[in-house]
PDB file of N, CA and C in Angstrom:
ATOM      1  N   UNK A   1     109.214  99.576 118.655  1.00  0.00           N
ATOM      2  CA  UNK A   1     107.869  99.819 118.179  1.00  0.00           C
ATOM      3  C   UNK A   1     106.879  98.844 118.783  1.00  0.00           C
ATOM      4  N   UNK A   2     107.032  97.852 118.804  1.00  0.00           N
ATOM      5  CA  UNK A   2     106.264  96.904 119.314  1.00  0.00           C
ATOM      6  C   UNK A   2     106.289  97.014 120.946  1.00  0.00           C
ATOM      7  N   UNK A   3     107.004  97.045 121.335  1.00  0.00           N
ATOM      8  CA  UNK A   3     106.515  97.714 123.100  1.00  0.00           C
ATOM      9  C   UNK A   3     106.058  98.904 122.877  1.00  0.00           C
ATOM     10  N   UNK A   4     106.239  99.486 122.406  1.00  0.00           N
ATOM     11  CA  UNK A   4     104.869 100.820 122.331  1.00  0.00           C
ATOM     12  C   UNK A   4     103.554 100.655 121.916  1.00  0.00           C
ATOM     13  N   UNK A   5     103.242  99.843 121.183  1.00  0.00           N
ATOM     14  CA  UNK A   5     102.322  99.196 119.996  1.00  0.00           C
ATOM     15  C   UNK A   5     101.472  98.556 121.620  1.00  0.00           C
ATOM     16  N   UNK A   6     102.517  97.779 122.156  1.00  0.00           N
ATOM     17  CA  UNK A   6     101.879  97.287 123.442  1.00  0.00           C
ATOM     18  C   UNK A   6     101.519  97.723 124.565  1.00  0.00           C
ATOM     19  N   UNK A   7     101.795  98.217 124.761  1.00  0.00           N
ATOM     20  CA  UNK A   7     101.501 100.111 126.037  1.00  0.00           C
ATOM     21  C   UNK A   7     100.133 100.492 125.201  1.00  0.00           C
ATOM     22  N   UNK A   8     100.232 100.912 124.285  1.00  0.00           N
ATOM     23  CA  UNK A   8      99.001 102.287 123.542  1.00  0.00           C
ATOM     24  C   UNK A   8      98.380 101.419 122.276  1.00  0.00           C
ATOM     25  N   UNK A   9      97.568 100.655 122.070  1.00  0.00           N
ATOM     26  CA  UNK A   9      97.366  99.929 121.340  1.00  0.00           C
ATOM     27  C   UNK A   9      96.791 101.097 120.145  1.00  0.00           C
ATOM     28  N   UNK A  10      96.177 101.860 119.817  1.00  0.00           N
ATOM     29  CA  UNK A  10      96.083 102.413 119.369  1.00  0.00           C
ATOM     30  C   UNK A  10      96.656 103.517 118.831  1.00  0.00           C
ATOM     31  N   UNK A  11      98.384 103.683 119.101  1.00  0.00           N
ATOM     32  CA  UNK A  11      99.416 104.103 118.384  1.00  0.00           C
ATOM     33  C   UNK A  11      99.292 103.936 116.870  1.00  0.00           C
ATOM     34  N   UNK A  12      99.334 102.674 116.115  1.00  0.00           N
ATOM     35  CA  UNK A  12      99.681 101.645 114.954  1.00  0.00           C
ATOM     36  C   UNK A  12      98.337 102.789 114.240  1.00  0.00           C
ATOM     37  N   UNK A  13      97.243 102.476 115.253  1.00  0.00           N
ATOM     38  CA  UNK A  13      96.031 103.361 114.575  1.00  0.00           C
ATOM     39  C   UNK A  13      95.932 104.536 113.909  1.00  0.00           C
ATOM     40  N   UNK A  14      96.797 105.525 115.084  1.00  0.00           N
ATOM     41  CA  UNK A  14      96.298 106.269 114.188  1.00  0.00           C
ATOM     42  C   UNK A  14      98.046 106.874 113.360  1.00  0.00           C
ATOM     43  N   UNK A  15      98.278 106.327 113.212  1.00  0.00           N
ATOM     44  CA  UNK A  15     100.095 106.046 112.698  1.00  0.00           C
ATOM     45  C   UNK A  15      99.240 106.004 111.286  1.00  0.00           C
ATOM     46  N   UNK A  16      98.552 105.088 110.914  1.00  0.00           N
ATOM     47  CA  UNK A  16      97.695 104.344 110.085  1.00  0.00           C
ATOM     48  C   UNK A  16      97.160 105.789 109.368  1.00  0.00           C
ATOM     49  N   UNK A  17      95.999 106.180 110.092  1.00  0.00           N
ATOM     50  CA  UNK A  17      95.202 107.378 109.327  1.00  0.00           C
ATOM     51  C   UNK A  17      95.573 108.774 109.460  1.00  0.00           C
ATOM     52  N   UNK A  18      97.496 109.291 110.101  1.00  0.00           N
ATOM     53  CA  UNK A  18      98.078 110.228 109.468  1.00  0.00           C
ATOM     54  C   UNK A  18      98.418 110.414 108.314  1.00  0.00           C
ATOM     55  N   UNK A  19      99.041 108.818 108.102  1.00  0.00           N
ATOM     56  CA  UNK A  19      99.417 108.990 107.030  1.00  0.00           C
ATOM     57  C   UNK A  19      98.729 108.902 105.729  1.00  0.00           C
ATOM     58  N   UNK A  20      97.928 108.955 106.325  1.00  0.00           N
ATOM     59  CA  UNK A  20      96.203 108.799 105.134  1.00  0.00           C
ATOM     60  C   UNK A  20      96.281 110.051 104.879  1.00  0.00           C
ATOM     61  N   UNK A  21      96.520 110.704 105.947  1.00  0.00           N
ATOM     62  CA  UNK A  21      95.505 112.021 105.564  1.00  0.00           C
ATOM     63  C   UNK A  21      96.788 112.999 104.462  1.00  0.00           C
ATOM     64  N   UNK A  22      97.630 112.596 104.628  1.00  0.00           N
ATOM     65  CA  UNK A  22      99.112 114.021 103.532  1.00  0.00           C
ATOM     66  C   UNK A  22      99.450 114.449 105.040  1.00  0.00           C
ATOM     67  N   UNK A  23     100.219 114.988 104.137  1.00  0.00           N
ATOM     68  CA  UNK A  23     101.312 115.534 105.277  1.00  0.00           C
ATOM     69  C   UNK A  23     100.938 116.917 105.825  1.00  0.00           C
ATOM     70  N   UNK A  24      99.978 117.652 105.551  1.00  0.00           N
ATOM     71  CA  UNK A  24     100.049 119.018 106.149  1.00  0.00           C
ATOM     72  C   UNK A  24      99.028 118.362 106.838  1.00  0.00           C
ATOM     73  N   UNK A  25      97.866 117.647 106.692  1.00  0.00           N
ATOM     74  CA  UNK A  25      96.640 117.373 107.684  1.00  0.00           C
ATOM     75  C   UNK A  25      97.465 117.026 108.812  1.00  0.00           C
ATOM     76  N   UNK A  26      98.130 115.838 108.470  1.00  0.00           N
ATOM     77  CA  UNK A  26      98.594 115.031 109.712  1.00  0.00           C
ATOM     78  C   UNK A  26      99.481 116.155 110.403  1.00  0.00           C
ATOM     79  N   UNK A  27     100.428 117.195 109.928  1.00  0.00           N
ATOM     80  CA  UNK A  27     101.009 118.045 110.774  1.00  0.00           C
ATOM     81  C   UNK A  27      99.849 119.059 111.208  1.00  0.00           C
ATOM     82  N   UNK A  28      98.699 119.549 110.851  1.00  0.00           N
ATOM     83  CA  UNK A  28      97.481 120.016 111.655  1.00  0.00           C
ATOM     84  C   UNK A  28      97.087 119.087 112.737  1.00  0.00           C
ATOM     85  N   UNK A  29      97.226 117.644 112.999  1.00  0.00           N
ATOM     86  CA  UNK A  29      96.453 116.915 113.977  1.00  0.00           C
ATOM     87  C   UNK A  29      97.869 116.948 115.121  1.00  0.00           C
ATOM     88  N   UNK A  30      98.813 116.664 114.662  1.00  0.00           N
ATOM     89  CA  UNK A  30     100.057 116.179 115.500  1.00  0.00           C
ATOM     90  C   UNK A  30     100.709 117.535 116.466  1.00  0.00           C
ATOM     91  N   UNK A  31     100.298 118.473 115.968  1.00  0.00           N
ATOM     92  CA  UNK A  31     100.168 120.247 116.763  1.00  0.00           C
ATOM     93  C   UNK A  31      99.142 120.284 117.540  1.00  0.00           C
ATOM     94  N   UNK A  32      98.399 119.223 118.290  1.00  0.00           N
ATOM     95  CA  UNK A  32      97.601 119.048 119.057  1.00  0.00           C
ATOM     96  C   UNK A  32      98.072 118.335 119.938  1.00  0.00           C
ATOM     97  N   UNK A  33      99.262 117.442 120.385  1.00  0.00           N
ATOM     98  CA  UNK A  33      99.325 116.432 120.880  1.00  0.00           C
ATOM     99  C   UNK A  33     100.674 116.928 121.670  1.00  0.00           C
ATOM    100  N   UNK A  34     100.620 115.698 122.738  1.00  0.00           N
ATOM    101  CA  UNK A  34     102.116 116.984 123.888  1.00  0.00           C
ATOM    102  C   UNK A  34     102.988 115.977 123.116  1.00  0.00           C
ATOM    103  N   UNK A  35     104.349 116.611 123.316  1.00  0.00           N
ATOM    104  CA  UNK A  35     105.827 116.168 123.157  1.00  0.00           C
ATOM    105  C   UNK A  35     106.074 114.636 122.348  1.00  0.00           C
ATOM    106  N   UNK A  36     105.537 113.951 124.221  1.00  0.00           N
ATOM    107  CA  UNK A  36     105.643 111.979 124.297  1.00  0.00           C
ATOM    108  C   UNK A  36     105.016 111.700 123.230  1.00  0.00           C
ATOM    109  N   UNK A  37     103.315 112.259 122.722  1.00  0.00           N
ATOM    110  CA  UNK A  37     102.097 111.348 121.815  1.00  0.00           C
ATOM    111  C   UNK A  37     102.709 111.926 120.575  1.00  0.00           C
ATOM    112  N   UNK A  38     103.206 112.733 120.556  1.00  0.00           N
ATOM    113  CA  UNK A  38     104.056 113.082 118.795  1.00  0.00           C
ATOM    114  C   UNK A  38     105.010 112.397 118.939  1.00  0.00           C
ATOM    115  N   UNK A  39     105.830 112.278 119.695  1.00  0.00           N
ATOM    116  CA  UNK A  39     107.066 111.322 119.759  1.00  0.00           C
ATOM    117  C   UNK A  39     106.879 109.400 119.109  1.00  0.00           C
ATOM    118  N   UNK A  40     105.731 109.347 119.880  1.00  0.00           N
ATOM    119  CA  UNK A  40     105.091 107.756 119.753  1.00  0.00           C
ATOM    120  C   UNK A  40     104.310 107.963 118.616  1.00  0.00           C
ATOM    121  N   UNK A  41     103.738 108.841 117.791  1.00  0.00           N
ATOM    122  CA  UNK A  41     102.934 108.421 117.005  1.00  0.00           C
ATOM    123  C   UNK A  41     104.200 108.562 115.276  1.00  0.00           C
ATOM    124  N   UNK A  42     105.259 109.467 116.088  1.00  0.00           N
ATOM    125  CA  UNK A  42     105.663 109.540 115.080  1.00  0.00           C
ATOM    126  C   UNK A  42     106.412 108.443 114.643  1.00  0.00           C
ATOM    127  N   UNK A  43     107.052 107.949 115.521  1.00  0.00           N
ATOM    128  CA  UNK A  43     107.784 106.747 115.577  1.00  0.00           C
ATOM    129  C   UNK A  43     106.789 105.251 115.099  1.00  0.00           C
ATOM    130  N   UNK A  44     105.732 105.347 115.399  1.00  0.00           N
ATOM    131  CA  UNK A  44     104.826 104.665 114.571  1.00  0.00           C
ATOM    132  C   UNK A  44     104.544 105.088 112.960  1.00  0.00           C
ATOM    133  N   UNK A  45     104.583 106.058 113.055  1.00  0.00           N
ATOM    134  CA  UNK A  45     104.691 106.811 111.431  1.00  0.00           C
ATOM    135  C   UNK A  45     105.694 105.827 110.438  1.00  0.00           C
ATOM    136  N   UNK A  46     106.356 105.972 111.219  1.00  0.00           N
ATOM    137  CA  UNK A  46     108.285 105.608 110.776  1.00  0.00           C
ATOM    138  C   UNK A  46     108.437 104.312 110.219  1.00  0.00           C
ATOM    139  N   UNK A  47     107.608 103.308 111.163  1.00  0.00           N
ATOM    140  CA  UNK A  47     107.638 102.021 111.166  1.00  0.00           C
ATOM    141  C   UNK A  47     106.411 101.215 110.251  1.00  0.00           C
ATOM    142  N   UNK A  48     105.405 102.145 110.653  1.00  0.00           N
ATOM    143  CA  UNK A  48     104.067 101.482 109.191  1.00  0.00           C
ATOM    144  C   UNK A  48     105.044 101.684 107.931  1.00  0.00           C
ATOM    145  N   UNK A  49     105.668 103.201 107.358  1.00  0.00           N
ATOM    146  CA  UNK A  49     106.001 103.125 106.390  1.00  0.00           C
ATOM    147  C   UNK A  49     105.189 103.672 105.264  1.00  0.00           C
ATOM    148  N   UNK A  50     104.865 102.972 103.972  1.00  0.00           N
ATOM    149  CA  UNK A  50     103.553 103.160 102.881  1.00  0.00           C
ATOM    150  C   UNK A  50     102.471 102.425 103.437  1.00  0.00           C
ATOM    151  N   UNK A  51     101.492 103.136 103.277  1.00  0.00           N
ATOM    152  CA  UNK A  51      99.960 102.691 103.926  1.00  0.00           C
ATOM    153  C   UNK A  51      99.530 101.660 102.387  1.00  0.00           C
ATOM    154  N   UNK A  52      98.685 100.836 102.496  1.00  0.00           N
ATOM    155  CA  UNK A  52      97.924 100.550 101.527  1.00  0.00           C
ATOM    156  C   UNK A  52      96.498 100.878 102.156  1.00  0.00           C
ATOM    157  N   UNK A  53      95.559 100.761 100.775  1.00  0.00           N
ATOM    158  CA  UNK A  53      94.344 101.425 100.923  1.00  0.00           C
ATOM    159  C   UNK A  53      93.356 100.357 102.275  1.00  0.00           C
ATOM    160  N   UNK A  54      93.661  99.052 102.069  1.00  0.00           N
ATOM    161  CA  UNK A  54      93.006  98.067 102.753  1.00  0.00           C
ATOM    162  C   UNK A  54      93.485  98.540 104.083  1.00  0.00           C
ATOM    163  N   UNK A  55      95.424  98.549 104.633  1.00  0.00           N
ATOM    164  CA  UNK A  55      95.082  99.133 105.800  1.00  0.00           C
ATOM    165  C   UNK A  55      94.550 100.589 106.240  1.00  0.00           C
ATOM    166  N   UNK A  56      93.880 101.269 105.178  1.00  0.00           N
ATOM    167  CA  UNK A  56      93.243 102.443 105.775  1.00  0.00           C
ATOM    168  C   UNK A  56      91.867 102.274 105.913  1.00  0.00           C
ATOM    169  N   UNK A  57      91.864 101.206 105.323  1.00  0.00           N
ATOM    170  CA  UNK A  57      89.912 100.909 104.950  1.00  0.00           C
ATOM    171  C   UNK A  57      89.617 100.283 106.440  1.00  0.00           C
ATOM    172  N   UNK A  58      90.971  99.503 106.836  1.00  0.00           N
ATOM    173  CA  UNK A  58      90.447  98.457 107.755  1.00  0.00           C
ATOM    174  C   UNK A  58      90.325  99.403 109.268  1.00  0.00           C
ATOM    175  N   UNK A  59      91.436 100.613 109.122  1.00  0.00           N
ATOM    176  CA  UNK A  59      91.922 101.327 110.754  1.00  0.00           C
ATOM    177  C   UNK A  59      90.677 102.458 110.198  1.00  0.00           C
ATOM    178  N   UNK A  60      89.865 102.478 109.579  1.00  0.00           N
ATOM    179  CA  UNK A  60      88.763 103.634 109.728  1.00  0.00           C
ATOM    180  C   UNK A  60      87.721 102.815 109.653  1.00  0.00           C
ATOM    181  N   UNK A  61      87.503 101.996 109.566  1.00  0.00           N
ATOM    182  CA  UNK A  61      86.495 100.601 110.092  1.00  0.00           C
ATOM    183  C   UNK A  61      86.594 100.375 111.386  1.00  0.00           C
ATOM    184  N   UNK A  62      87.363  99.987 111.718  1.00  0.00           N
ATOM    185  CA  UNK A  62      87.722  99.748 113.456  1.00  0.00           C
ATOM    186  C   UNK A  62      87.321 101.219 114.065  1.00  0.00           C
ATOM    187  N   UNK A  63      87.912 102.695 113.673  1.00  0.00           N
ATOM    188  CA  UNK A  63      87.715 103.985 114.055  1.00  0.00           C
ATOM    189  C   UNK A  63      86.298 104.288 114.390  1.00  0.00           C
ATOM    190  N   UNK A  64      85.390 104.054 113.194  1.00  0.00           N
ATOM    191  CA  UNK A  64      84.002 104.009 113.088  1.00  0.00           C
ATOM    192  C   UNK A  64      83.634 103.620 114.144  1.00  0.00           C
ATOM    193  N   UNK A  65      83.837 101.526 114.158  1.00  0.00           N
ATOM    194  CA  UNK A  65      82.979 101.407 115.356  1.00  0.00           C
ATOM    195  C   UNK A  65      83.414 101.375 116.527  1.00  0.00           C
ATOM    196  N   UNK A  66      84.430 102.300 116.699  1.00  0.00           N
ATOM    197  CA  UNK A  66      84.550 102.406 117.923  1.00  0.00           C
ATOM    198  C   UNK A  66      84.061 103.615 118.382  1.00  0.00           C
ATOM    199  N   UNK A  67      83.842 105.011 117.472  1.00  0.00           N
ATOM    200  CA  UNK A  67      82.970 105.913 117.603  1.00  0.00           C
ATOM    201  C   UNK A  67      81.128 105.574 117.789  1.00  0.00           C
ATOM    202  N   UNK A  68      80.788 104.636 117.632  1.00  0.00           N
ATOM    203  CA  UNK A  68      79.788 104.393 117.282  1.00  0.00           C
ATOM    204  C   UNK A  68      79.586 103.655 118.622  1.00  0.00           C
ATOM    205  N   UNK A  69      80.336 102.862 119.223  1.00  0.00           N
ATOM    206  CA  UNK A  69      80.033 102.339 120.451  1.00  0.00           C
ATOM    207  C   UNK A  69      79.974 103.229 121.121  1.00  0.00           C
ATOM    208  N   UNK A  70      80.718 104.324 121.705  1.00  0.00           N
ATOM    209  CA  UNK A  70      81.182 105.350 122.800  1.00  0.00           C
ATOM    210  C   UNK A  70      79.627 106.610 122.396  1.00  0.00           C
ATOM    211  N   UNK A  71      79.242 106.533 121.186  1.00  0.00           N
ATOM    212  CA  UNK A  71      78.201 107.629 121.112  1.00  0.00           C
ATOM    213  C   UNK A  71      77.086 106.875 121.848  1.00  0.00           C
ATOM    214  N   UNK A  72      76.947 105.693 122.232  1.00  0.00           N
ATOM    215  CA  UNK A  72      75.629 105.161 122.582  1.00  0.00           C
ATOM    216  C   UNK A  72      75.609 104.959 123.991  1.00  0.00           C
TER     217      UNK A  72
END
């Protein structure tokens, strides 16, 4: 996990706000993605484990402004 974590830094991320979302959202987002990025995100899935609310508060904080940079 952690050499992947280090390749795609943003694996952990959104590992983070699947599992936010329940399980049928996150299987609506992950039916978007080829083979490898379901493979890696799932395996990040695996390894976060139970989310707490702080790490969802904190990976849709970071999400935000990073949307917020790229719109400008």
């Amino acid at each position: 996990m952690a050499k992947a974590t280090a390749r795609h830094p943003n694996v952990h991320d959104a590992a983070v706000l699947l599992l936010s979302l329940g399980e049928q959202a996150a299987a609506d987002v992950l039916k978007h993605l080829g083979p490898k990025d379901v493979h890696r995100v799932g395996a990040a899935m695996s390894a976060v484990g139970q989310v707490t609310v702080t790490q969802v508060a904190e990976t849709l904080s970071t999400f935000l402004s990073e949307v917020q940079v790229h719109e400008h």
